[in-house]
C-alpha atoms as a PDB file:
ATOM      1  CA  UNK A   1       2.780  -6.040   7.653  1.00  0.00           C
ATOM      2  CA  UNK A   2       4.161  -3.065   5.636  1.00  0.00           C
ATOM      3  CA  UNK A   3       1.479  -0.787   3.589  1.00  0.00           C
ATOM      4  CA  UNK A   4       3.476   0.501   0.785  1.00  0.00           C
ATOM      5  CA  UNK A   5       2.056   3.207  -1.061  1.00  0.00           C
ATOM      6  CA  UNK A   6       3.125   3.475  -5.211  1.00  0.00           C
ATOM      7  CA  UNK A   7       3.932   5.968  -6.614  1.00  0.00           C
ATOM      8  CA  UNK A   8       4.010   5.557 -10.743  1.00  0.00           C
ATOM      9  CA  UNK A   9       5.833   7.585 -12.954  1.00  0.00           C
ATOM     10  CA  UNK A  10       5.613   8.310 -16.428  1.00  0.00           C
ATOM     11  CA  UNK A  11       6.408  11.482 -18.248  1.00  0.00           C
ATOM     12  CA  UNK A  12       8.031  13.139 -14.718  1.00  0.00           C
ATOM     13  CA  UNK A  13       4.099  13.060 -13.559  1.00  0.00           C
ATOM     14  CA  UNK A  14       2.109  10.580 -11.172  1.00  0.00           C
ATOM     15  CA  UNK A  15      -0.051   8.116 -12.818  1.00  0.00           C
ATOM     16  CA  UNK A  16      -1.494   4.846 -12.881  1.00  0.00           C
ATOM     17  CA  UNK A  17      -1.993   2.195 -15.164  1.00  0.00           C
ATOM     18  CA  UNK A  18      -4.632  -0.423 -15.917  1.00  0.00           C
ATOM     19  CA  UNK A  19      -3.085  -4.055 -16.410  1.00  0.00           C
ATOM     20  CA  UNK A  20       0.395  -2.009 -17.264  1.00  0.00           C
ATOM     21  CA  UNK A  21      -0.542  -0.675 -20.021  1.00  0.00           C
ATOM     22  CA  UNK A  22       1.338   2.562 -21.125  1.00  0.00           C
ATOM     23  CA  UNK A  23      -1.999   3.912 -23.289  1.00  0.00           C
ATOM     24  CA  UNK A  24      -4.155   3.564 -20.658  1.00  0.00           C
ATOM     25  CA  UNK A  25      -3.286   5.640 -17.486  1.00  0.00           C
ATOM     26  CA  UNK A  26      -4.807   8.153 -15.214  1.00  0.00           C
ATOM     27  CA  UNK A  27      -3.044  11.087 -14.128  1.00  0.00           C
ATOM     28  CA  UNK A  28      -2.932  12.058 -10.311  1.00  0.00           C
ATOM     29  CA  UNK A  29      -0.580  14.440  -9.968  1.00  0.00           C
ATOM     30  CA  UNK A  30       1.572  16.475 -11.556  1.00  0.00           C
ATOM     31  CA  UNK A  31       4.410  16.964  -8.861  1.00  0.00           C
ATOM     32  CA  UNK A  32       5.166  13.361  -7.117  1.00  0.00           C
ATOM     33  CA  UNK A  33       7.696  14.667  -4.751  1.00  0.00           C
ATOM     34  CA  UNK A  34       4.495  16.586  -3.397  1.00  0.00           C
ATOM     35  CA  UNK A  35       2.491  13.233  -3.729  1.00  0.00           C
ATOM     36  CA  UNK A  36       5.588  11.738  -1.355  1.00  0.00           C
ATOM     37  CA  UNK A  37       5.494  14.147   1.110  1.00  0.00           C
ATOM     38  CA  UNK A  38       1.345  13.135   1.323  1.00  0.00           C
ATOM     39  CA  UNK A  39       2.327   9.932   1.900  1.00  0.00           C
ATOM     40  CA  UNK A  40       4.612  10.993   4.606  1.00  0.00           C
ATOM     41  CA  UNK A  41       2.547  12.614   6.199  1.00  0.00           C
ATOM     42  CA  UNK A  42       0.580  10.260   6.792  1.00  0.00           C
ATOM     43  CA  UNK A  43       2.778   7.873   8.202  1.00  0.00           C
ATOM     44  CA  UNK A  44       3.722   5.444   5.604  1.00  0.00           C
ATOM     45  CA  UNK A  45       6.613   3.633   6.189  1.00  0.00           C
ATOM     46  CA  UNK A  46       8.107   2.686   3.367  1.00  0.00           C
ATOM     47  CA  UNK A  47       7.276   4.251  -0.608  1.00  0.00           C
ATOM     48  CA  UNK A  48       7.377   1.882  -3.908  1.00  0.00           C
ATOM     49  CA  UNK A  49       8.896   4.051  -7.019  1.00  0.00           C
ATOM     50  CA  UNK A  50       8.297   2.719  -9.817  1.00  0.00           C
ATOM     51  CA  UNK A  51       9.989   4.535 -12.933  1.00  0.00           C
ATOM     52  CA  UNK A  52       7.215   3.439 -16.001  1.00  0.00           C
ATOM     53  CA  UNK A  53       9.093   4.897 -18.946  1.00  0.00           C
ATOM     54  CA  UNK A  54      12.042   3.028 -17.544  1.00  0.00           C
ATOM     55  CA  UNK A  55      11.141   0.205 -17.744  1.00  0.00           C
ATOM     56  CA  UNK A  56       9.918   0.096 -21.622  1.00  0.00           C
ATOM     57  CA  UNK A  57      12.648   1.546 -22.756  1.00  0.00           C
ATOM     58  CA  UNK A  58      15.131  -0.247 -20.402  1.00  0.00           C
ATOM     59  CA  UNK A  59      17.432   2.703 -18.466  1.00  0.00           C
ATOM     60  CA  UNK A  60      16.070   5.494 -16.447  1.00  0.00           C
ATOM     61  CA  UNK A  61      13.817   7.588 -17.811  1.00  0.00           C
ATOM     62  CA  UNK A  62      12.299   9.552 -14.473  1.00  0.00           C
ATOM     63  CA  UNK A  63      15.837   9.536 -12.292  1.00  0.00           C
ATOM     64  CA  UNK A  64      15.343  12.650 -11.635  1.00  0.00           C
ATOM     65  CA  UNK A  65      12.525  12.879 -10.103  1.00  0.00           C
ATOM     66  CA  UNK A  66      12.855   9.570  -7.860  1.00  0.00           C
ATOM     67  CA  UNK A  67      16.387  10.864  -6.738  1.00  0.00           C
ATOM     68  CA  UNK A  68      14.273  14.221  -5.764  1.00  0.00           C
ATOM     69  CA  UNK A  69      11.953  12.001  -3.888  1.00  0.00           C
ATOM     70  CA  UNK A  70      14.287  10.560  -1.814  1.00  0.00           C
ATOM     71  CA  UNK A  71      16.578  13.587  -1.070  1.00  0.00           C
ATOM     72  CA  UNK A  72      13.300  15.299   0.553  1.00  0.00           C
ATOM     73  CA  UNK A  73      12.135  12.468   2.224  1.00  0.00           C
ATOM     74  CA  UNK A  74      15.437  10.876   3.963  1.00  0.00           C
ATOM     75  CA  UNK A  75      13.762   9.083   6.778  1.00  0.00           C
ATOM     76  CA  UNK A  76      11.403   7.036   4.526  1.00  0.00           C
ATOM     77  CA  UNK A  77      12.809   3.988   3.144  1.00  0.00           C
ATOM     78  CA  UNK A  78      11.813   3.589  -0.672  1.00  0.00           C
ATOM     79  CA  UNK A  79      12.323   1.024  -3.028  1.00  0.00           C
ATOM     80  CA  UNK A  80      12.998   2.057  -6.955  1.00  0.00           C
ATOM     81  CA  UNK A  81      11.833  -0.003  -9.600  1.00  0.00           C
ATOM     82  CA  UNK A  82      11.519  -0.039 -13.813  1.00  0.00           C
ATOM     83  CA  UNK A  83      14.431   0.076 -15.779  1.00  0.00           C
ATOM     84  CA  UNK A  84      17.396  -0.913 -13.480  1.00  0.00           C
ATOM     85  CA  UNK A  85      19.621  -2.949 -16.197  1.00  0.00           C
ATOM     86  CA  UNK A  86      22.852  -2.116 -14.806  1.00  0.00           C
ATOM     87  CA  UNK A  87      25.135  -1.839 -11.755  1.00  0.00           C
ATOM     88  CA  UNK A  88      25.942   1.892 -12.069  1.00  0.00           C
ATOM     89  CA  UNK A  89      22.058   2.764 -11.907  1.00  0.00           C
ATOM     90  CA  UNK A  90      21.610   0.419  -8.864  1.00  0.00           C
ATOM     91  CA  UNK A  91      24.783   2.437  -7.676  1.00  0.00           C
ATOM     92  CA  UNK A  92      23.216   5.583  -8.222  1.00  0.00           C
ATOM     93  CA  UNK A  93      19.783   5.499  -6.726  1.00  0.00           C
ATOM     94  CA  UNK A  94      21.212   3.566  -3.595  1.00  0.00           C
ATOM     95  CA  UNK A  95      23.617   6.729  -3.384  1.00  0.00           C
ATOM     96  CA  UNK A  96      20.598   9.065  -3.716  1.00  0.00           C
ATOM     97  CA  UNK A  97      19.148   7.472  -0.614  1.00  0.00           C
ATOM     98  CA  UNK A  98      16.871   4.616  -1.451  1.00  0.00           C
ATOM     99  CA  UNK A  99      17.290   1.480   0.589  1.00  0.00           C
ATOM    100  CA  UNK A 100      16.375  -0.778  -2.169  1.00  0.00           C
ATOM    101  CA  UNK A 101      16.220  -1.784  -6.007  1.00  0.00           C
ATOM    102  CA  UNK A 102      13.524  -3.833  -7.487  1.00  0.00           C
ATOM    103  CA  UNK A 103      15.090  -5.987 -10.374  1.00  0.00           C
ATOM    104  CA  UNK A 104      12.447  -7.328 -12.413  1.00  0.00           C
ATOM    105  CA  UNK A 105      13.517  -7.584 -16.321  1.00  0.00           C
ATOM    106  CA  UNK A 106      17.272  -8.535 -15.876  1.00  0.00           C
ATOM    107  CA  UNK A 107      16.684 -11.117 -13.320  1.00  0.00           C
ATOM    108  CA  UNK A 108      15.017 -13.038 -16.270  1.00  0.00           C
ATOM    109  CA  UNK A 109      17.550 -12.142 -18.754  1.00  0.00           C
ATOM    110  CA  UNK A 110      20.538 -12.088 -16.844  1.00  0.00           C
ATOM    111  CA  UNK A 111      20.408 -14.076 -13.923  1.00  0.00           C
ATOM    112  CA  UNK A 112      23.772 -13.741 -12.820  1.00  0.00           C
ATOM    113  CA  UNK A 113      23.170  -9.984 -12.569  1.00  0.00           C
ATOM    114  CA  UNK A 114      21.118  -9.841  -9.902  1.00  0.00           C
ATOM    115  CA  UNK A 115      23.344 -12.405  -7.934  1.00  0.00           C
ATOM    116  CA  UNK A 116      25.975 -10.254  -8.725  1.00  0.00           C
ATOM    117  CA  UNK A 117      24.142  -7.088  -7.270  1.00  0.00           C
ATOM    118  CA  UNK A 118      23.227  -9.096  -4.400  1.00  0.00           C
ATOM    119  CA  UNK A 119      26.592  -9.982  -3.593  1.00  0.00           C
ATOM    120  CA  UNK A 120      27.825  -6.109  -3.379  1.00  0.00           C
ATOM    121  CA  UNK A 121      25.094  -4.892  -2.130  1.00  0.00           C
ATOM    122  CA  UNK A 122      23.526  -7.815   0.475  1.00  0.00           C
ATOM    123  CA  UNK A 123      19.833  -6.362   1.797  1.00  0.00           C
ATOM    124  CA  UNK A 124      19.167  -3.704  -0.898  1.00  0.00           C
ATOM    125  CA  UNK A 125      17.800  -5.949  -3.589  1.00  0.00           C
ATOM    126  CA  UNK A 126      14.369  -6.963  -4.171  1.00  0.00           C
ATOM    127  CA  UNK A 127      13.079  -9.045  -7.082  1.00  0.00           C
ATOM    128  CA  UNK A 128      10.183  -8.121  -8.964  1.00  0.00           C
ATOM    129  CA  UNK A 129       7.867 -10.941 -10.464  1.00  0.00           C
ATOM    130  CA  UNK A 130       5.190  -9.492 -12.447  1.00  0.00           C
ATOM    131  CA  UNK A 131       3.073 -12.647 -13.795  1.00  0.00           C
ATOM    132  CA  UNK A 132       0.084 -12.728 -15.409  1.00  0.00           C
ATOM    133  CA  UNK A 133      -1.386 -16.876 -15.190  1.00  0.00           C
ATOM    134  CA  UNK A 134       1.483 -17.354 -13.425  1.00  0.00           C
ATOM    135  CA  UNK A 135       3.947 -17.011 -16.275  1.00  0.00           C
ATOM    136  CA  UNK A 136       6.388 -14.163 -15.517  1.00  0.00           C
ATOM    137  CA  UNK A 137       6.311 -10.766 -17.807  1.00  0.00           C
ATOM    138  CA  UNK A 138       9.114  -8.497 -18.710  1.00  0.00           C
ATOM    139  CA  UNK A 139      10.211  -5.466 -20.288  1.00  0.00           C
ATOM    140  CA  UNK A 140       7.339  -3.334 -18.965  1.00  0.00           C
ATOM    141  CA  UNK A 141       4.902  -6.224 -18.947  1.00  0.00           C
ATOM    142  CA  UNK A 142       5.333  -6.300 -22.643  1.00  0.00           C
ATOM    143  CA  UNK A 143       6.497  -9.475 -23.055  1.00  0.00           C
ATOM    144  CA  UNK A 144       5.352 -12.503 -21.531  1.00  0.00           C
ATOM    145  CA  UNK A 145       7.812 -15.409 -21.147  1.00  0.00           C
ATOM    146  CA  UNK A 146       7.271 -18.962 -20.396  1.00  0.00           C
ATOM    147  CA  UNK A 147       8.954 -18.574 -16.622  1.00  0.00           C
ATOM    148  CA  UNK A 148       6.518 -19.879 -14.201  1.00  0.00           C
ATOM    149  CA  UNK A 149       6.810 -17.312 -11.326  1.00  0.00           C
ATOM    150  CA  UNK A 150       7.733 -19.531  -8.016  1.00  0.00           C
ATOM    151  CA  UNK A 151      10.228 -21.889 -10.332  1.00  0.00           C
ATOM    152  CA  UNK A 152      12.064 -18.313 -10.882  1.00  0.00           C
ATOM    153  CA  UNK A 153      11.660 -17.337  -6.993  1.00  0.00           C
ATOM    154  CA  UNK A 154      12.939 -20.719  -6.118  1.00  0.00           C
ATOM    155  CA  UNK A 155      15.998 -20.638  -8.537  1.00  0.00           C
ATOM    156  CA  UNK A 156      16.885 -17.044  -6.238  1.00  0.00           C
ATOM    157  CA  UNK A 157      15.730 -18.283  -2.852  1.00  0.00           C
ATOM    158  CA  UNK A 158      19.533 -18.697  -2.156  1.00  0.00           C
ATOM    159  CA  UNK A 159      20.849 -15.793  -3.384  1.00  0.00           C
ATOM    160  CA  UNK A 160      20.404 -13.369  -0.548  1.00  0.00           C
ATOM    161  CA  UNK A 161      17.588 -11.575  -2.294  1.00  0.00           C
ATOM    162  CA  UNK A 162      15.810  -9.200   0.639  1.00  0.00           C
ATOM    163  CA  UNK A 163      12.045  -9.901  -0.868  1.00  0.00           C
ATOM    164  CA  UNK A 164      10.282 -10.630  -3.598  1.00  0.00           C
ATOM    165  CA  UNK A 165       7.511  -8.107  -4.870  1.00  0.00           C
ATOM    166  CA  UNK A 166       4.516 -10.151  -6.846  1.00  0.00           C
ATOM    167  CA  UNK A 167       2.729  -8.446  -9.061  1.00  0.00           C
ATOM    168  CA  UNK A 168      -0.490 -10.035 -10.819  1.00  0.00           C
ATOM    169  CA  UNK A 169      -0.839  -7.730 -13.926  1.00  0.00           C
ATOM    170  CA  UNK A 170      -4.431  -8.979 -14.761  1.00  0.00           C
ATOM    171  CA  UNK A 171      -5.583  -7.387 -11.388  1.00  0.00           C
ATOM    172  CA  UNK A 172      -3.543  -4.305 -11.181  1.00  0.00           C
ATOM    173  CA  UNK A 173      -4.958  -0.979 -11.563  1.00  0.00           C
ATOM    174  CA  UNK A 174      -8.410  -3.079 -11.965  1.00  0.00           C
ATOM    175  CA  UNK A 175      -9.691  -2.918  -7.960  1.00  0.00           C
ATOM    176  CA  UNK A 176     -10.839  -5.993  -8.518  1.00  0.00           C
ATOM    177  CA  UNK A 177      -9.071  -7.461  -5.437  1.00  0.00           C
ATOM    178  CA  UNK A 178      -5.999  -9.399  -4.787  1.00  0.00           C
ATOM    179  CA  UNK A 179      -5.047 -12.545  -6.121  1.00  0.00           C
ATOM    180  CA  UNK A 180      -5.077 -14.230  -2.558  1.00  0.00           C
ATOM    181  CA  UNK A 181      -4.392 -17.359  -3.548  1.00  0.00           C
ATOM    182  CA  UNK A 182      -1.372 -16.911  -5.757  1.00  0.00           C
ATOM    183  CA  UNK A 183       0.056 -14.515  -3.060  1.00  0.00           C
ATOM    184  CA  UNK A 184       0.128 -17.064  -0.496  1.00  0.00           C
ATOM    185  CA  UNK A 185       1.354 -19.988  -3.070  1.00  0.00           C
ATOM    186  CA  UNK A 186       4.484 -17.931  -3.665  1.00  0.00           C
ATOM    187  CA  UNK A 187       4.929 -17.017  -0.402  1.00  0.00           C
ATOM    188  CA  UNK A 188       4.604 -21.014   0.868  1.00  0.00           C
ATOM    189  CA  UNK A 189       6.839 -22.147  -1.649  1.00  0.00           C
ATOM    190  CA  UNK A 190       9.839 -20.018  -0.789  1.00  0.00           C
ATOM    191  CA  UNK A 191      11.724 -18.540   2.298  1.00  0.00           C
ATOM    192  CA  UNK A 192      12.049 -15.333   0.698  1.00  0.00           C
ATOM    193  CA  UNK A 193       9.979 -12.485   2.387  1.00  0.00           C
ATOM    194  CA  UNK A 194       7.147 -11.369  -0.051  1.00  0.00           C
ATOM    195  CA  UNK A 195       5.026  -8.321  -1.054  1.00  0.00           C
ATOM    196  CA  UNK A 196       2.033  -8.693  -2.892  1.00  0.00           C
ATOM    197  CA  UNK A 197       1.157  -6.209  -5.082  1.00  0.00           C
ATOM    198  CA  UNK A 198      -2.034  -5.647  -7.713  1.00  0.00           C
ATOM    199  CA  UNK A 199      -5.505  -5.421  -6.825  1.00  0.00           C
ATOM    200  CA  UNK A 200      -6.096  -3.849  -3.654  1.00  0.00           C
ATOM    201  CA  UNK A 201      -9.157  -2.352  -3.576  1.00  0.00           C
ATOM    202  CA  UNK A 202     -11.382  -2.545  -0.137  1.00  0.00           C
ATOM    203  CA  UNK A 203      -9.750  -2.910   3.630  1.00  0.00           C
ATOM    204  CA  UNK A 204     -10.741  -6.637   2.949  1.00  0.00           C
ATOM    205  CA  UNK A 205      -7.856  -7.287   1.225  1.00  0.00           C
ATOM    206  CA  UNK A 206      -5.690  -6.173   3.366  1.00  0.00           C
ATOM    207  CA  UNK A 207      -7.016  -7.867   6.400  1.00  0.00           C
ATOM    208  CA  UNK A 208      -7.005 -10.500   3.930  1.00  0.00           C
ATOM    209  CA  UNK A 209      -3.399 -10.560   3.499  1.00  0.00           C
ATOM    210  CA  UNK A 210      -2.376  -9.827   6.901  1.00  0.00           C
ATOM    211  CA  UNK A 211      -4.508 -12.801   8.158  1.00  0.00           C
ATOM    212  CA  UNK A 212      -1.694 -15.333   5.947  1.00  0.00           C
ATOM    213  CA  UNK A 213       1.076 -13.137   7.024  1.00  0.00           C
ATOM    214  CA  UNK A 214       2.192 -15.698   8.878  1.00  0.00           C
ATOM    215  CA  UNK A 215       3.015 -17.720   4.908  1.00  0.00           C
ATOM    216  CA  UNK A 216       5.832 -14.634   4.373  1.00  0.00           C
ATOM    217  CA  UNK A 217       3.731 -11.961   3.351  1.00  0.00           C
ATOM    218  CA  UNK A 218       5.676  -9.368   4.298  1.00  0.00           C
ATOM    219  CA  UNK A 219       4.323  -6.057   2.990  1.00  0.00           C
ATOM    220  CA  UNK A 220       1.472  -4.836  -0.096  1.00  0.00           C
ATOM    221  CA  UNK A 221       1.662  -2.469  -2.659  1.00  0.00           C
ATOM    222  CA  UNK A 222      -1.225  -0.151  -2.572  1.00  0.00           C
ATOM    223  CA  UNK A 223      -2.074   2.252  -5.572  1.00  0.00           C
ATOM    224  CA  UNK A 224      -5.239   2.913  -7.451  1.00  0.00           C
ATOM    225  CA  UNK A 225      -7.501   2.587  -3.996  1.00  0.00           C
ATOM    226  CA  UNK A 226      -5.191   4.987  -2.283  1.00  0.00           C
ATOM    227  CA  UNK A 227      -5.378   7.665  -5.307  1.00  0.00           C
ATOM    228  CA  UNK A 228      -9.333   7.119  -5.896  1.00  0.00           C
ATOM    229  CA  UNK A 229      -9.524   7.272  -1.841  1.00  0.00           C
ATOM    230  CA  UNK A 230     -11.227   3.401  -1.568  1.00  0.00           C
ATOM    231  CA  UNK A 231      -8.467   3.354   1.116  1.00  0.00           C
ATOM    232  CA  UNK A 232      -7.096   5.916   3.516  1.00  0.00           C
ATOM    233  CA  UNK A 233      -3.650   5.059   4.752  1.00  0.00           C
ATOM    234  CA  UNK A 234      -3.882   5.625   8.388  1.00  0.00           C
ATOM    235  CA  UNK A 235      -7.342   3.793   8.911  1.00  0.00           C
ATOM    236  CA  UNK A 236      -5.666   0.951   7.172  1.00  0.00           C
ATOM    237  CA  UNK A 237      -2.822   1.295   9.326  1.00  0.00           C
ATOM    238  CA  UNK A 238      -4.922   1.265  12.119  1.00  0.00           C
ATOM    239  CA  UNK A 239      -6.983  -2.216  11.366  1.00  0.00           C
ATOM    240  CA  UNK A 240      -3.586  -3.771  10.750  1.00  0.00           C
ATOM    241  CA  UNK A 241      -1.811  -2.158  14.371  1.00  0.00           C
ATOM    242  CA  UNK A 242      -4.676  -3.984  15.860  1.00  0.00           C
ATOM    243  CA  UNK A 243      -4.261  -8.028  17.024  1.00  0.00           C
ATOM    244  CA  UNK A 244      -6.741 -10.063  14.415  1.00  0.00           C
ATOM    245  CA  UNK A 245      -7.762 -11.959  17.348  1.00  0.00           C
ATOM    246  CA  UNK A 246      -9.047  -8.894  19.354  1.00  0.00           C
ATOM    247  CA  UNK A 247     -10.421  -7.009  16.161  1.00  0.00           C
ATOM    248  CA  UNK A 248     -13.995  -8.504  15.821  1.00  0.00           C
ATOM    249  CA  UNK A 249     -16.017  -7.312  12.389  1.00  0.00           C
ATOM    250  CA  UNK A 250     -17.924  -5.134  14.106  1.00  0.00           C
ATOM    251  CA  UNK A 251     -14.938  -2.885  15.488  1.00  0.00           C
ATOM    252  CA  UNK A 252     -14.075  -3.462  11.881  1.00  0.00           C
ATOM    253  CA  UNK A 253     -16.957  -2.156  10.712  1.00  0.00           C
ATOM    254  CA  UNK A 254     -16.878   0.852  13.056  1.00  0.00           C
ATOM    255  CA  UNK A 255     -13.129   2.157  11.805  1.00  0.00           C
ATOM    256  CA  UNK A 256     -14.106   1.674   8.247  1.00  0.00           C
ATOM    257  CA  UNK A 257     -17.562   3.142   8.297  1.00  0.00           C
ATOM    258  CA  UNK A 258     -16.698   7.247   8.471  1.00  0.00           C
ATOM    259  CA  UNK A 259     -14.662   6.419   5.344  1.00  0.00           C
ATOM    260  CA  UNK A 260     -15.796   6.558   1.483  1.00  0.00           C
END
């Protein structure tokens, strides 16, 4: 199971929100390409870029910075979200080196754009569905529709789409936990590969998730723990390296305990 670090930008800085909202954000860093190469070196294996300003205001706001990201850090795939409402920007951050696009907003609006994107460019496009009771949200989590999340992922499931990221808004930036359940309903109902995302705050989750991995949980978006050091990435890599059968709670216990 992939642990994806996130790295949130707003203003060209590193940041994180509570429940998406743009007034409500802590800063972590001012220079995220640095934050990237932290990541790196510690062995992460794929990054999640998510461009914040881009997606209120619907184009690319923090391009720059993401494409800077990805030119330093060649060998890590990373996968670009917030604001991607058009084939030339898809075209352009797949050209700066990410492997893949996160289309969240225009899926909804436009479905036929993201079956046209998978079409030209089969394996580099994932579909973001950011939900909060289940009913999907869009245009930065601004807006909430009346698009029940797993009728949209099952409208796709065809379309060649290379995973789906869910995203329970309520929970993220909160560390109050992952929304388990709704993870693994999403996951059953489709054949679609999926990443959870919002929540994770404790190892538990994680173990949590990788114990219904076998549903097609594929991979979680980890933020706010990481930043706030609830998590450190390579004892998490290491619980999830190990067999669940052969990792008792005690051995657990032992890995986790010289951490915060």
């Amino acid at each position: 199971m992939l642990l994806i670090p996130a790295i949130d930008l707003k203003n060209g800085k590193c940041v994180r929100l509570r429940q998406g909202r743009m007034d409500d954000e802590t800063l972590f860093a001012d220079d995220p390409v640095e934050m990237a190469g932290k990541w790196a070196d510690a062995g992460c294996n794929r990054l999640h870029l998510i461009d914040l300003n881009g997606a209120f205001e619907g184009k690319p706001v923090n391009a720059e910075v993401i494409h800077q990201i990805c030119e330093t850090y060649p060998d890590i795939p990373i996968q670009v979200g917030g604001g991607i409402r058009t084939k030339d920007t898809v075209t352009a951050y797949l050209d700066a080196g990410a492997q893949f696009v996160i289309i969240g907003t225009q899926a909804i609006r436009a479905p036929h754009f993201i079956t046209d994107l998978c079409n030209e460019f089969h394996g580099h496009i994932i579909m973001g569905l950011d939900a909060r009771n289940g009913l999907i949200a869009v245009q930065g989590w601004a807006q909430i529709t009346s698009n029940h999340a797993i009728d949209i992922a099952r409208k796709f499931e065809n379309e060649g789409i290379s995973a789906i990221i869910y995203t329970d808004i309520a929970r993220d930036g909160m560390m109050q936990g992952v929304n388990i359940e709704a993870v693994k309903t999403l996951a059953e109902a489709v054949a679609i590969p999926v990443i959870a995302s919002g929540g994770v705050s404790r190892y538990a989750d994680i173990r949590e998730l990788q114990s219904i991995s076998d549903s097609g949980i594929e991979g979680v978006v980890i933020g706010r723990a990481l930043y706030e050091g609830a998590i450190d990435l390579k004892t998490a890599q290491e619980i999830i390296n190990q067999p669940q059968e052969t990792l008792d709670p005690a051995t657990e216990q032992e890995i986790i305990a010289p951490l915060p």
